[in-house]
C-alpha atoms as a PDB file:
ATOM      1  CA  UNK A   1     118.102 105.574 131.081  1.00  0.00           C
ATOM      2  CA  UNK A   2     116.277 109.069 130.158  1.00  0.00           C
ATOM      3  CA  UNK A   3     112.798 108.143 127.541  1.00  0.00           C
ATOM      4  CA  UNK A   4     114.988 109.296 124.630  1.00  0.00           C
ATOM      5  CA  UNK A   5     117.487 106.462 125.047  1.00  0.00           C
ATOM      6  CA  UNK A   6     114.108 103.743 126.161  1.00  0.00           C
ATOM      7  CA  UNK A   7     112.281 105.055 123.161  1.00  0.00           C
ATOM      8  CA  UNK A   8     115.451 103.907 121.793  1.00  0.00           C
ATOM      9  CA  UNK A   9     115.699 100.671 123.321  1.00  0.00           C
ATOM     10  CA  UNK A  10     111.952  99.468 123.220  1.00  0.00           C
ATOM     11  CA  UNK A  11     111.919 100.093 119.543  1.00  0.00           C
ATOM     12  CA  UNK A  12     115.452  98.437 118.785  1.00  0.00           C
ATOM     13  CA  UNK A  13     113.285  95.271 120.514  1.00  0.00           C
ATOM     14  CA  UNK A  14     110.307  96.044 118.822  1.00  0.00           C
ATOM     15  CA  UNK A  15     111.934  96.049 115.794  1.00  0.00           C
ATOM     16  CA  UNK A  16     113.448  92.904 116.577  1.00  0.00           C
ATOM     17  CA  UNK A  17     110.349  91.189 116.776  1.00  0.00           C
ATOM     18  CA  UNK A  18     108.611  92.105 114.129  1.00  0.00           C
ATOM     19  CA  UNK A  19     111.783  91.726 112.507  1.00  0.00           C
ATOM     20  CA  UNK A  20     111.041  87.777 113.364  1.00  0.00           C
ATOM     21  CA  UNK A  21     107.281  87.800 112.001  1.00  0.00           C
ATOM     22  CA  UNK A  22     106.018  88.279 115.300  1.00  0.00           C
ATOM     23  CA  UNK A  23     104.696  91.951 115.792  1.00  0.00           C
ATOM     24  CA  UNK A  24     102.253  90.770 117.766  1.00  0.00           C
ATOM     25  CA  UNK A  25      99.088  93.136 118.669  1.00  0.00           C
ATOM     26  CA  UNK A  26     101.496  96.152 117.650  1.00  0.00           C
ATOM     27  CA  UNK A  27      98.943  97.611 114.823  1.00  0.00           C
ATOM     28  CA  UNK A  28      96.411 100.036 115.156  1.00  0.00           C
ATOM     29  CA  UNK A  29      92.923  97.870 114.698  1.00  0.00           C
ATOM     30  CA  UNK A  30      91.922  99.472 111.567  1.00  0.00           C
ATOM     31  CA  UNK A  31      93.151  98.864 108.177  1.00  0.00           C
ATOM     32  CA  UNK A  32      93.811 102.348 107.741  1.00  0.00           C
ATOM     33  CA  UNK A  33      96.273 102.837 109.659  1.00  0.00           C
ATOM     34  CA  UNK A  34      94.729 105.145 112.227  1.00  0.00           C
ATOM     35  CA  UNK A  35      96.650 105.708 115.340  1.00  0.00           C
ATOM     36  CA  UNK A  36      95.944 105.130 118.987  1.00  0.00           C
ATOM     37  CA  UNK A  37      92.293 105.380 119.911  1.00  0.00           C
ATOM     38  CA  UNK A  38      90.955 105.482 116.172  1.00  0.00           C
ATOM     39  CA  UNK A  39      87.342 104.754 115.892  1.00  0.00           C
ATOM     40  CA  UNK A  40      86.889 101.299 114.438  1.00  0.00           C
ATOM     41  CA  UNK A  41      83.651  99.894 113.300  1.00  0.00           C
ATOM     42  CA  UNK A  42      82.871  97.571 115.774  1.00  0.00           C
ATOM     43  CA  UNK A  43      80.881  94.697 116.368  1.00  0.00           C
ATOM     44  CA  UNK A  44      79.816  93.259 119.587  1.00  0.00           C
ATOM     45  CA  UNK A  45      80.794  91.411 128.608  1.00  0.00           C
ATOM     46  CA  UNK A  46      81.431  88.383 135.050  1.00  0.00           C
ATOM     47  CA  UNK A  47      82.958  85.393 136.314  1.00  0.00           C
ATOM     48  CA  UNK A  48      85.722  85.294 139.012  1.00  0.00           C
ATOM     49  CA  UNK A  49      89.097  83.184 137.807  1.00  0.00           C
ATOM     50  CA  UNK A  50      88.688  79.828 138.412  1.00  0.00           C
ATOM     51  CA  UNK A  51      91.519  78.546 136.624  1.00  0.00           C
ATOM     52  CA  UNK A  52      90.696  75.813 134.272  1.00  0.00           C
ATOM     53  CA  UNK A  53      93.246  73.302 132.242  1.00  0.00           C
ATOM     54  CA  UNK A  54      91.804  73.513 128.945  1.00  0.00           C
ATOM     55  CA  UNK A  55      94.718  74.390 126.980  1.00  0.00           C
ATOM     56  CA  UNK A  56      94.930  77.742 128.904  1.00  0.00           C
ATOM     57  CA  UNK A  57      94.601  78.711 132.500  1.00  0.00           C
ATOM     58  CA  UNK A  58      91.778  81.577 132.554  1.00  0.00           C
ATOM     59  CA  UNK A  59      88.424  82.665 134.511  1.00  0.00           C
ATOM     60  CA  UNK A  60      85.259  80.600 134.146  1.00  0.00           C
ATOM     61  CA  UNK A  61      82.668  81.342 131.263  1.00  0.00           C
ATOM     62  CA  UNK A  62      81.635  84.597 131.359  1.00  0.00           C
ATOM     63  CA  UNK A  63      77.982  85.562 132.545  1.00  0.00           C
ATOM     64  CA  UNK A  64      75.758  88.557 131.599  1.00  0.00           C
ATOM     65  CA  UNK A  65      77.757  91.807 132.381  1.00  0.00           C
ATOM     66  CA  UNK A  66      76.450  94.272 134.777  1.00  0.00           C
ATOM     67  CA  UNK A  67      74.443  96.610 131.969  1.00  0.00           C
ATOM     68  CA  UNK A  68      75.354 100.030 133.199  1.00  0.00           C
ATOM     69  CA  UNK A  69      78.792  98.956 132.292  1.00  0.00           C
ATOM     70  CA  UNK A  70      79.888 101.193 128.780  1.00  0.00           C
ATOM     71  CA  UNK A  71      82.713 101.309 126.120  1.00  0.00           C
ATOM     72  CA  UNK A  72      84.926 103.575 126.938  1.00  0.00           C
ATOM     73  CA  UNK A  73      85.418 106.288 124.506  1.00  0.00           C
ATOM     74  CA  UNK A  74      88.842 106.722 122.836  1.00  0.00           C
ATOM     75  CA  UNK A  75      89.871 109.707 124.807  1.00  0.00           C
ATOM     76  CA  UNK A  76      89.017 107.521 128.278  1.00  0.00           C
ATOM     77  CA  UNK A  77      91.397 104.674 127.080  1.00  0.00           C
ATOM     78  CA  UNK A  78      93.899 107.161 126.630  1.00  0.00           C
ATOM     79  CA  UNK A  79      93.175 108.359 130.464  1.00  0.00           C
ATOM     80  CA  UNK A  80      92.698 104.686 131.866  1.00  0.00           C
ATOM     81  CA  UNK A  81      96.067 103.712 129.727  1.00  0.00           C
ATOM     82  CA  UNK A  82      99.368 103.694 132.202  1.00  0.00           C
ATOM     83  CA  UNK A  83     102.088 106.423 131.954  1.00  0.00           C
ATOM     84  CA  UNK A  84     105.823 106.076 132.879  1.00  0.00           C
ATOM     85  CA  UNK A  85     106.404 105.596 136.285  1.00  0.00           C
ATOM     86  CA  UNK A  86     103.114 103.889 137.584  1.00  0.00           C
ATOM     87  CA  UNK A  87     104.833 100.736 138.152  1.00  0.00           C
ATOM     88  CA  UNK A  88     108.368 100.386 139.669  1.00  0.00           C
ATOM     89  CA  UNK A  89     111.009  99.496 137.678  1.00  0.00           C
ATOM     90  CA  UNK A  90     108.714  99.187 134.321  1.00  0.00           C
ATOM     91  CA  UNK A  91     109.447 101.870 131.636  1.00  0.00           C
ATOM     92  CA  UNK A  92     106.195 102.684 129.740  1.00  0.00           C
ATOM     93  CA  UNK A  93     105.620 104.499 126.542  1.00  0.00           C
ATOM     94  CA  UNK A  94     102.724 105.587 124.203  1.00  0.00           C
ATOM     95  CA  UNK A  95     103.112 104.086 121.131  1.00  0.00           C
ATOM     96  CA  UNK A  96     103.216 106.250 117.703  1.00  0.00           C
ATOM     97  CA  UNK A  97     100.897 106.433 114.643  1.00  0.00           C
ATOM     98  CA  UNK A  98     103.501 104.737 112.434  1.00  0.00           C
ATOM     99  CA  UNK A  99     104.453 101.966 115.364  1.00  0.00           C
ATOM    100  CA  UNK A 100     100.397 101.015 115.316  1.00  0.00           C
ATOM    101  CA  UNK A 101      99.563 100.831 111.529  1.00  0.00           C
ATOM    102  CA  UNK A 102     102.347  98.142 110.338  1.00  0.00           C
ATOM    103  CA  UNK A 103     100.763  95.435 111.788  1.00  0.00           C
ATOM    104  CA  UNK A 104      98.641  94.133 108.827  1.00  0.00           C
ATOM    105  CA  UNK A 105      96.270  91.472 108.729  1.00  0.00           C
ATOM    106  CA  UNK A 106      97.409  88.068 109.856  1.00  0.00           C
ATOM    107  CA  UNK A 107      96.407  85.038 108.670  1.00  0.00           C
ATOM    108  CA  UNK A 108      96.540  81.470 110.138  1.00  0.00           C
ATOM    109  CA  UNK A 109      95.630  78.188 107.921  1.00  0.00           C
ATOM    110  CA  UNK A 110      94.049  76.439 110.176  1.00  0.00           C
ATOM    111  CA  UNK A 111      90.315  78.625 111.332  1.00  0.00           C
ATOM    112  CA  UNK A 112      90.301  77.364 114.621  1.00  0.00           C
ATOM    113  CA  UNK A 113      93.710  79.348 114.918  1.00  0.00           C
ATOM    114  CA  UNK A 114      92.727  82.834 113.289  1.00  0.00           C
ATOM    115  CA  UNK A 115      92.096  84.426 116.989  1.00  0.00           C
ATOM    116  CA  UNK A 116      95.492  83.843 118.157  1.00  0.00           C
ATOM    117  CA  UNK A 117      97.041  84.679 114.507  1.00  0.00           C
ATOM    118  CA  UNK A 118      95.468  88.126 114.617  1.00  0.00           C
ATOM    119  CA  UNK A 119      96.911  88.744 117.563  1.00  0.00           C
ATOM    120  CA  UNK A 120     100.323  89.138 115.473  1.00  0.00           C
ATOM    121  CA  UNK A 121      98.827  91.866 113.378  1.00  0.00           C
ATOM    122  CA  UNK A 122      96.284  94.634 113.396  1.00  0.00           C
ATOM    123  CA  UNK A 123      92.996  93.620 112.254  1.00  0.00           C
ATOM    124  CA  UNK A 124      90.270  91.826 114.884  1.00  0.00           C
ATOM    125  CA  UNK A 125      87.278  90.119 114.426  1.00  0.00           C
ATOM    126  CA  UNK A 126      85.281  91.269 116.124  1.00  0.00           C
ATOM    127  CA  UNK A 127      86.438  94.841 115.750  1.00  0.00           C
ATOM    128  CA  UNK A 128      87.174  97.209 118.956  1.00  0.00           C
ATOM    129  CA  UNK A 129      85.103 100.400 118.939  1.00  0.00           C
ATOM    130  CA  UNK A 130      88.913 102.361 119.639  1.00  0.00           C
ATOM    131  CA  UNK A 131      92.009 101.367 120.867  1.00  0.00           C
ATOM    132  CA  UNK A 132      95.017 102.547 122.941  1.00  0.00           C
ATOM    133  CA  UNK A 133      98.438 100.579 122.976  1.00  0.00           C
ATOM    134  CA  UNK A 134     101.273 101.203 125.430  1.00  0.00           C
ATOM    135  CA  UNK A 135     104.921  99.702 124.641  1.00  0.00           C
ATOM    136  CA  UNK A 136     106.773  98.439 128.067  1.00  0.00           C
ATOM    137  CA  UNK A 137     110.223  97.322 128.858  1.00  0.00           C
ATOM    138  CA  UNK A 138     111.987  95.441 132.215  1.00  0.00           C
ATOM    139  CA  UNK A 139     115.384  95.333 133.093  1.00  0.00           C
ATOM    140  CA  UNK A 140     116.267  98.681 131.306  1.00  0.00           C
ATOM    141  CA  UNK A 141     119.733  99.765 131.501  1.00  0.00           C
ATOM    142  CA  UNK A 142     122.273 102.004 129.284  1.00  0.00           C
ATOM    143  CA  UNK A 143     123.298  98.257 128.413  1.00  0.00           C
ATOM    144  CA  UNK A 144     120.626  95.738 128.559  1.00  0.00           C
ATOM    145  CA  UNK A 145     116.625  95.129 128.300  1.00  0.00           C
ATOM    146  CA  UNK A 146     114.611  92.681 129.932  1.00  0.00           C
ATOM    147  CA  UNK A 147     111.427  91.876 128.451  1.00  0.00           C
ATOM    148  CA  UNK A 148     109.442  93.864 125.990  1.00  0.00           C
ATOM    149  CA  UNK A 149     106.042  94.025 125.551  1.00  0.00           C
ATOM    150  CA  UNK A 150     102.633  95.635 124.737  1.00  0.00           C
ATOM    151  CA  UNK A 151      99.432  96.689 126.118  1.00  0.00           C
ATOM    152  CA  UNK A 152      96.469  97.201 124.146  1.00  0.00           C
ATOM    153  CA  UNK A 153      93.084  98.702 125.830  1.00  0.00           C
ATOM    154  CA  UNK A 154      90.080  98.386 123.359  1.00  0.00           C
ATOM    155  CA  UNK A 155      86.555  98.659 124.026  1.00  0.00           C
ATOM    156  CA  UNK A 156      83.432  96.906 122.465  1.00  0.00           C
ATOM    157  CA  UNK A 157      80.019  97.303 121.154  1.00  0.00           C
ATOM    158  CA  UNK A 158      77.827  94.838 122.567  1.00  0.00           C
ATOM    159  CA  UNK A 159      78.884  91.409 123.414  1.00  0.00           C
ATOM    160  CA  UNK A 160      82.296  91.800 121.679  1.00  0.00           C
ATOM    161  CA  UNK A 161      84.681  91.694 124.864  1.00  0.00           C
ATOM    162  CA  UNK A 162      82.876  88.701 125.751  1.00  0.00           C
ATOM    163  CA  UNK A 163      83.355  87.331 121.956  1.00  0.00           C
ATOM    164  CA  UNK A 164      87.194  88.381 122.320  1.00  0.00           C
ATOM    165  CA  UNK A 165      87.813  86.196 125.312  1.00  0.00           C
ATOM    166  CA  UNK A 166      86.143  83.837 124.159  1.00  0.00           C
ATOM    167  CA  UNK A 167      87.621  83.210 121.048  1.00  0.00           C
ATOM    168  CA  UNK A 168      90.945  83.227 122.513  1.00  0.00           C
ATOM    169  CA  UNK A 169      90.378  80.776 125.201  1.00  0.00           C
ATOM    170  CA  UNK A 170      88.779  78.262 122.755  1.00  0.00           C
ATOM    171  CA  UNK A 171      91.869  78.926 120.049  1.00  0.00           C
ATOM    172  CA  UNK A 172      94.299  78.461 122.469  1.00  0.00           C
ATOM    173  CA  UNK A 173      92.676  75.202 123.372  1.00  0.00           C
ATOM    174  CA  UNK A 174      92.162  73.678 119.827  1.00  0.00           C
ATOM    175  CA  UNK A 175      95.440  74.715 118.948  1.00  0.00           C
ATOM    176  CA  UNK A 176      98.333  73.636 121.249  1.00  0.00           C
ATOM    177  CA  UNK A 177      99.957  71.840 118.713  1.00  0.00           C
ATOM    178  CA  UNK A 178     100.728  74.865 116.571  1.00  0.00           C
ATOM    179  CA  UNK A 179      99.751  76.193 113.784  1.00  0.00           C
ATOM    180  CA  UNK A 180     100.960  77.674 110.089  1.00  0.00           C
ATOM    181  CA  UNK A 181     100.215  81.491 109.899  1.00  0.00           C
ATOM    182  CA  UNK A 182     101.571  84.584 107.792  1.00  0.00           C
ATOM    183  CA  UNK A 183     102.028  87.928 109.362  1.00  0.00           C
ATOM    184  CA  UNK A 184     100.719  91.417 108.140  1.00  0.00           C
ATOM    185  CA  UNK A 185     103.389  91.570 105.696  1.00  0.00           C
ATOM    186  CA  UNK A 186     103.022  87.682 103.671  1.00  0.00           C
ATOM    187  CA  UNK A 187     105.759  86.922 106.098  1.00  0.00           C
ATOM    188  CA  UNK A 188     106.114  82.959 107.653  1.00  0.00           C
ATOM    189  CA  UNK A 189     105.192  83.558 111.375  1.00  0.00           C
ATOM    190  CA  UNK A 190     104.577  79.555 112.050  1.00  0.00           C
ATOM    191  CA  UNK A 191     103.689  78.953 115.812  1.00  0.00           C
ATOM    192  CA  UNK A 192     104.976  75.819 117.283  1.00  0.00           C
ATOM    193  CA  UNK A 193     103.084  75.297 119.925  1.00  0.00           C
ATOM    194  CA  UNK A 194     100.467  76.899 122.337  1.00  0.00           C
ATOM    195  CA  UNK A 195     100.966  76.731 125.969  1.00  0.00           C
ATOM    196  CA  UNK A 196      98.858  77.389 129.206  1.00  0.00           C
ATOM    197  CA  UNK A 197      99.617  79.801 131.428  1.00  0.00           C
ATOM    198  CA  UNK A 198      98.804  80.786 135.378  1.00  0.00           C
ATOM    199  CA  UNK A 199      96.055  83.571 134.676  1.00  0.00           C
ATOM    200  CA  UNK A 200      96.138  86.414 137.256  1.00  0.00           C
ATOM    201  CA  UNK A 201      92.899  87.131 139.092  1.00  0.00           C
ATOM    202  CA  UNK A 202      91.940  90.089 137.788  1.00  0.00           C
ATOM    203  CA  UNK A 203      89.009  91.843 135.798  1.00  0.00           C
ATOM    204  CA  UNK A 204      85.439  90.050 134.834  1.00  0.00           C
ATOM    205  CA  UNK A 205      87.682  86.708 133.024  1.00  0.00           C
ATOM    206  CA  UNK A 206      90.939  85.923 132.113  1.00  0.00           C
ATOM    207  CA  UNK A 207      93.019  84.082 129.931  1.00  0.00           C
ATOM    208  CA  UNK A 208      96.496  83.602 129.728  1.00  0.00           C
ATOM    209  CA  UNK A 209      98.684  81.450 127.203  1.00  0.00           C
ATOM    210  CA  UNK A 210     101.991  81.355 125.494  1.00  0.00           C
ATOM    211  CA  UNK A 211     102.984  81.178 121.643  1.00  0.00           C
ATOM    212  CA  UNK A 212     106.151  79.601 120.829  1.00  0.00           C
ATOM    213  CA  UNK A 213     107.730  80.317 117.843  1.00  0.00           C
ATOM    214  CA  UNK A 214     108.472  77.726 115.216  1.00  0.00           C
ATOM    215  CA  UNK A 215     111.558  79.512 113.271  1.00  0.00           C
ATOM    216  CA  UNK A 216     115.138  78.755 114.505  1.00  0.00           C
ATOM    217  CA  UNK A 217     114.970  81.938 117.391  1.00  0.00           C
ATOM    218  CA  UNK A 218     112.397  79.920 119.448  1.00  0.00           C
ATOM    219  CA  UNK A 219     110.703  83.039 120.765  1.00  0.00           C
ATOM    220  CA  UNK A 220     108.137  82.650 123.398  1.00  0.00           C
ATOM    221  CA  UNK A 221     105.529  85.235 123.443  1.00  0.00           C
ATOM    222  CA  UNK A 222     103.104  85.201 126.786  1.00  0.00           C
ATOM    223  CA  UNK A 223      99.804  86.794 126.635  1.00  0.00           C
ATOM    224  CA  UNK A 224      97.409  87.758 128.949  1.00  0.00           C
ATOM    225  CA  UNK A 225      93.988  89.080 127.679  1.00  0.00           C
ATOM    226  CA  UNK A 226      91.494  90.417 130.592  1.00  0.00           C
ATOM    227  CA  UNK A 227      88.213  91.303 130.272  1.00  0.00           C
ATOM    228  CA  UNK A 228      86.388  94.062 132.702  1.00  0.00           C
ATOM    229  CA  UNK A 229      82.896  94.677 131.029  1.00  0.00           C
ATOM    230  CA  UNK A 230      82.736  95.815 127.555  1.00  0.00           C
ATOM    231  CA  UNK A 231      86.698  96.273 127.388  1.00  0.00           C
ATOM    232  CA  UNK A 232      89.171  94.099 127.325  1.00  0.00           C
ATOM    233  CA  UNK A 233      93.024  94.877 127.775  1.00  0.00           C
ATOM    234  CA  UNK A 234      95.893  92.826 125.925  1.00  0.00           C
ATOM    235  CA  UNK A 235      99.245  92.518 127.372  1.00  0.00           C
ATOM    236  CA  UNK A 236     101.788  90.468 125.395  1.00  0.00           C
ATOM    237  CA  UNK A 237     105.627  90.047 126.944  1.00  0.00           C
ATOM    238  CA  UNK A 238     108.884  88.735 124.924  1.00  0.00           C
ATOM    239  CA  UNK A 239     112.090  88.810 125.834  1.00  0.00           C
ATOM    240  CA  UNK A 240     114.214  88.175 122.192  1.00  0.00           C
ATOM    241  CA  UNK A 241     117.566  87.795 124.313  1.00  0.00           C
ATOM    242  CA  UNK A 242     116.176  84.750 126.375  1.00  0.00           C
ATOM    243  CA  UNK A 243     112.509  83.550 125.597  1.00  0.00           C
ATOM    244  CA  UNK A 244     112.672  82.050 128.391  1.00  0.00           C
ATOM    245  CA  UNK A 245     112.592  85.146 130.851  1.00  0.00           C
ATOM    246  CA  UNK A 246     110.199  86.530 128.858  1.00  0.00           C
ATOM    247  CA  UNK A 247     107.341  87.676 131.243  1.00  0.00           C
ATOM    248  CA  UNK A 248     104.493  90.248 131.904  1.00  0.00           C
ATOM    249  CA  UNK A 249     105.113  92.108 135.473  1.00  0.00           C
ATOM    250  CA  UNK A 250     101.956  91.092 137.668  1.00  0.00           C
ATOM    251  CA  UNK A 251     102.414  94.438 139.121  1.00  0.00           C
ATOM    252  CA  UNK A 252     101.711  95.857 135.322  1.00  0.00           C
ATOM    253  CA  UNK A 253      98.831  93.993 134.649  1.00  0.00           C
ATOM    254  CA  UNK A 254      97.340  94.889 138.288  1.00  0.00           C
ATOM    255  CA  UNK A 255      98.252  98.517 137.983  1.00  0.00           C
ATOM    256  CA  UNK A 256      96.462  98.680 134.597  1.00  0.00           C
ATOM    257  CA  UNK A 257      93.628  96.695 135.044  1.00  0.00           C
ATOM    258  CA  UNK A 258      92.225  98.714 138.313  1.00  0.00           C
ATOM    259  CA  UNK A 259      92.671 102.273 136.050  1.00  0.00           C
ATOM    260  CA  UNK A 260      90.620 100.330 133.208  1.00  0.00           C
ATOM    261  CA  UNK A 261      88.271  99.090 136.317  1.00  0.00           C
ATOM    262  CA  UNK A 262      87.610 102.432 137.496  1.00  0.00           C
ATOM    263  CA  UNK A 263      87.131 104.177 134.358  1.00  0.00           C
ATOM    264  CA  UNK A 264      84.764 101.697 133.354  1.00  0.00           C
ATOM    265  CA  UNK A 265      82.863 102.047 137.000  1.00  0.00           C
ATOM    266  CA  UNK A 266      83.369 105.990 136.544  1.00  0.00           C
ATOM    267  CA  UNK A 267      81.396 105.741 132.611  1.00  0.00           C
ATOM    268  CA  UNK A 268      78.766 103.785 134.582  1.00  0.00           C
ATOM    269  CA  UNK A 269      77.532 105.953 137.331  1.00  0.00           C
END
């Protein structure tokens, strides 16, 4: 399939899913709608991945980051972000200004929950300094599409990666039983349940977990969210035809992680 007919394809999924209350981590993280790499006011960074079962497999608690380490601008997330035809037989794509802004702010009942809740719209607390955000597709043929899915790169102010993964690991913990929550729009996006996952070794920590959905599609969306000093990348993989082949490529969240890794080695020296 040429990128015309995947643009095509990824945002007939895309659509899908938000279609279902779950645009998860598709908007820009501003409330302006800003596009990829828009400043954001941000607030707030090394353990290796021993995987722990507390509600989500992930790498230890994080120690003191190396301090040389630096946010990466917006301009080097676009540069550490992957382009088509990095990894084999994963399509990539840059997401647009209008794809990144409709995520909205959502909002779970329950507090303990709010981390994993925002993750279906576009507002975080604590706020990236910039973003980047990558749209990715399996299986791609003139007639089919694997799994779907989303990268976002974003890069903190001091101690906010560290907050981020943090945050998640402890949500995804209190709340395995599911949760109420509204998407960006007012929208019912009610998550059943909250699953571990097997967390790749990779970056500074880890997390990895999976949000079922509660309405009658029974959508599973996995997420992986890696920190590597003061940045932390997002993936998130569905598959709407069968949740249960939805996945995120190891070899995408390798490939992307060592181009974050270096840039973030290349901002320190």
């Amino acid at each position: 399939m040429n990128e015309s007919g995947m643009k095509r394809t990824v945002g007939a999924a895309i659509a899908v899913v938000a279609a279902l209350g779950l645009m998860t981590g598709c908007g820009s993280d501003s409330g302006d709608g800003k596009a990829d790499g828009a400043k954001q006011s941000g607030s707030a960074e090394h353990s290796d991945g021993a995987k722990q079962g507390d509600g989500a497999s992930q790498g230890g608690e994080a120690a003191s980051s190396d301090p040389a380490a630096k946010p990466l601008s917006a301009s080097a997330l676009e540069r550490a972000a992957l382009t088509n035809g990095e990894v084999k037989g994963v399509k990539v794509q840059k997401m647009t200004d209008k794809e990144v802004s409709q995520g909205g702010s959502a909002k779970s009942q329950k507090a303990a929950c709010q981390p994993l809740a925002a993750l279906m719209g576009s507002h975080y607390d604590p706020a990236p300094k910039a973003s980047v955000h990558r749209a990715f597709a399996t299986g791609l043929t003139k007639a089919d599409v694997g799994s779907t899915g989303l990268i976002r790169i974003s890069s903190y102010g001091p101690g906010g990666a560290e907050r981020t993964v943090k945050d998640l690991r402890e949500a995804a913990t209190a709340c395995r039983g599911g949760f109420p929550a509204k998407d960006g729009t007012g929208e019912k996006a009610d998550v059943a349940k909250v699953t571990p996952l097997d967390a790749p070794k990779a970056g500074d920590e880890v997390v990895s977990f999976g949000l079922h959905d509660a309405g009658k599609e029974a959508v599973v969306i996995k997420f992986t969210a890696v920190r590597t000093g003061p940045q932390v990348t997002v993936f998130f993989g569905v598959n709407v035809a069968d949740p249960a082949k939805s996945e995120i490529p190891a070899a995408l969240v390798d490939a992307q992680v060592a181009k974050v890794e270096k840039a973030t080695k290349g901002a320190a020296s």
